[in-house]
N, C-alpha and C. Protein backbone atom coordinates (compact mmCIF):
# COMPACT_ATOMS: atom_id res chain seq x y z
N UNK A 1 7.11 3.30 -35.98
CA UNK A 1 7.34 1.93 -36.40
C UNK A 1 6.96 0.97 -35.28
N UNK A 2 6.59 -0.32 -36.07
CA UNK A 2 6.11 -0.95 -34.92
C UNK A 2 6.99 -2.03 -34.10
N UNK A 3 6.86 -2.81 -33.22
CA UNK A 3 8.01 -4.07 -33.64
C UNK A 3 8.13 -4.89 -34.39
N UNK A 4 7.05 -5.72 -35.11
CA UNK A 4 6.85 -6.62 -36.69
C UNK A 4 7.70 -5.63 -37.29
N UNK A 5 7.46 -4.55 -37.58
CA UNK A 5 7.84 -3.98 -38.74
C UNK A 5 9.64 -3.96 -39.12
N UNK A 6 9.83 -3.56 -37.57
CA UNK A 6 11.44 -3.63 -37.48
C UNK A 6 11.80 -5.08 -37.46
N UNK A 7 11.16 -6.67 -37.20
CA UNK A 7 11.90 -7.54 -37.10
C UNK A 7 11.98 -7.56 -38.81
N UNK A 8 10.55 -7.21 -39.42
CA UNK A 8 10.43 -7.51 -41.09
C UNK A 8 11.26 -7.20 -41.29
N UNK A 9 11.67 -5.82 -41.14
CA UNK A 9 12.50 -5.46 -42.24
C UNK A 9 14.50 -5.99 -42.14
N UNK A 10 14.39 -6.17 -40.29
CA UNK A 10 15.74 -6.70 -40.26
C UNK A 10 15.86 -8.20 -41.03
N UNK A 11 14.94 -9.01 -40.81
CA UNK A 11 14.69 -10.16 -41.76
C UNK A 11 15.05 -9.85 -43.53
N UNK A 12 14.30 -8.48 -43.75
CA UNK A 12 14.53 -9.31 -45.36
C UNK A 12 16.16 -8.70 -45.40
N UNK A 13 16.41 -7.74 -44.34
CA UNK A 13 18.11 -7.51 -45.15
C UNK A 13 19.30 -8.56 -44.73
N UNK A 14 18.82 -9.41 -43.97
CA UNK A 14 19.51 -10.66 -43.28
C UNK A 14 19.36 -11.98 -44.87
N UNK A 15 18.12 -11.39 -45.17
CA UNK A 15 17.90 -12.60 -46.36
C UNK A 15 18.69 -12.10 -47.25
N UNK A 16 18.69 -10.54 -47.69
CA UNK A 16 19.56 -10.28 -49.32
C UNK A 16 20.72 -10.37 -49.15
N UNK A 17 21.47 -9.96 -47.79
CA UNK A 17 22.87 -10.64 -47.39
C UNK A 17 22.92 -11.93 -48.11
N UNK A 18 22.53 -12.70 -47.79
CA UNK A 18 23.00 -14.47 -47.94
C UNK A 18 23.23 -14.67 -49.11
N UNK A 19 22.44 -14.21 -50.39
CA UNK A 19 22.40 -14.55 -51.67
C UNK A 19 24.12 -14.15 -52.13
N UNK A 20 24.48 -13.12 -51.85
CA UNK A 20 25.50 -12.50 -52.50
C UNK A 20 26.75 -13.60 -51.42
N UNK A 21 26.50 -13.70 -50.24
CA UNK A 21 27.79 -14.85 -49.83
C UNK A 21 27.49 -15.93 -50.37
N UNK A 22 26.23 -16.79 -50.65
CA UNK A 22 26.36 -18.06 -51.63
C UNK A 22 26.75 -17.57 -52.93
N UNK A 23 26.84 -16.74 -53.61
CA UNK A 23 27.44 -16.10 -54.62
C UNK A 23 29.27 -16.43 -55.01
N UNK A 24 29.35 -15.46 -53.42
CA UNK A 24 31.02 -15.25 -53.70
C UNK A 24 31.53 -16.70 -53.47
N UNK A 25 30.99 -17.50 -52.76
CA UNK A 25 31.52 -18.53 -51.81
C UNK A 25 31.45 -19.64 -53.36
N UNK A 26 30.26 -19.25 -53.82
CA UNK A 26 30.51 -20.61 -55.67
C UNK A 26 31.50 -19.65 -56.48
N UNK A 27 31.46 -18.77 -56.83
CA UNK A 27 32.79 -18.37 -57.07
C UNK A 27 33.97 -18.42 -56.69
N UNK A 28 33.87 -18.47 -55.70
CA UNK A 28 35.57 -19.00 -55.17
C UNK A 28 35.90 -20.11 -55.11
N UNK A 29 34.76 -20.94 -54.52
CA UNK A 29 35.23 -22.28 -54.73
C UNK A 29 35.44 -22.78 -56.36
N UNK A 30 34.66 -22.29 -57.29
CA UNK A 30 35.38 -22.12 -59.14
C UNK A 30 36.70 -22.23 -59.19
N UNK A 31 36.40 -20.38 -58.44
CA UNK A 31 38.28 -20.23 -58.95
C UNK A 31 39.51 -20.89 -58.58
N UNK A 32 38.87 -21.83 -57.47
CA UNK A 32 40.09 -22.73 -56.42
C UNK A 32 40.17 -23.79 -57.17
N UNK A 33 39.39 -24.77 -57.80
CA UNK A 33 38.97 -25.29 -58.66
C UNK A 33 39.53 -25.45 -59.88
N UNK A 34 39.38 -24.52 -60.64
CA UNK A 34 39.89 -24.20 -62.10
C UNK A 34 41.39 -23.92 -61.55
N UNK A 35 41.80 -23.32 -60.95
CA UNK A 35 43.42 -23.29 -60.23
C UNK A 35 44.09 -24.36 -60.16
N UNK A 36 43.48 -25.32 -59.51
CA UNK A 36 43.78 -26.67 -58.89
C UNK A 36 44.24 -27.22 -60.41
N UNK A 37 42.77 -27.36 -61.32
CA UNK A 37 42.98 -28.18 -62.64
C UNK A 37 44.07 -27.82 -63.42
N UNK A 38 44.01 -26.24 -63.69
CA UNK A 38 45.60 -25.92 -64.30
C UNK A 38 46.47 -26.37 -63.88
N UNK A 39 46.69 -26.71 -62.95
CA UNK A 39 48.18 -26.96 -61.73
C UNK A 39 48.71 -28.30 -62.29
N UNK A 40 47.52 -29.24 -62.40
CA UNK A 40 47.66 -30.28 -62.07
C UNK A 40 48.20 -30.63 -63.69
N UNK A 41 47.32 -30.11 -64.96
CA UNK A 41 47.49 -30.10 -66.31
C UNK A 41 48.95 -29.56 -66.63
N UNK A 42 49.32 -28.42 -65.95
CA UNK A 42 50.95 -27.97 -66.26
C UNK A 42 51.53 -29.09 -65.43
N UNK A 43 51.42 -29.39 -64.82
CA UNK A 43 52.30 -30.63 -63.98
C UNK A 43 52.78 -31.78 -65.01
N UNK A 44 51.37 -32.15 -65.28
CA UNK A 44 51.06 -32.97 -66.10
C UNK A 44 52.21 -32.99 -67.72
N UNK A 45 52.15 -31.51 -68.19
CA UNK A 45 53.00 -31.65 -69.59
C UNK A 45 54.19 -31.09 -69.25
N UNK A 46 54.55 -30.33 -68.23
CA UNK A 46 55.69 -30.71 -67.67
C UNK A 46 56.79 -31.88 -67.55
N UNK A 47 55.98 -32.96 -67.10
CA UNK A 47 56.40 -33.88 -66.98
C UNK A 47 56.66 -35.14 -68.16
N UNK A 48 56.15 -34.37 -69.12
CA UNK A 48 56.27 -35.21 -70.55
C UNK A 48 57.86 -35.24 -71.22
């Protein structure tokens, strides 16, 4: 192997990493989200 070859290939697995943490990271921020809105909606008729 050469050295290109080893930076290539550490490169593309540095790139397919990232996709899956912008992934989890919009998913969680969803689920914090949609959490928040329930909270606020039971609060809400709670208080009726």
């Amino acid at each position: 192997m050469t050295p290109s070859t080893v930076r290539t290939e550490t490169a593309a697995r540095t790139d397919a990493a990232l996709p899956g943490a912008h992934s989890f990271t919009a998913a969680l921020c969803g689920f914090l989200g949609s959490t928040a809105a329930t909270t606020v909606v039971m609060v809400l008729l709670s208080a009726m």
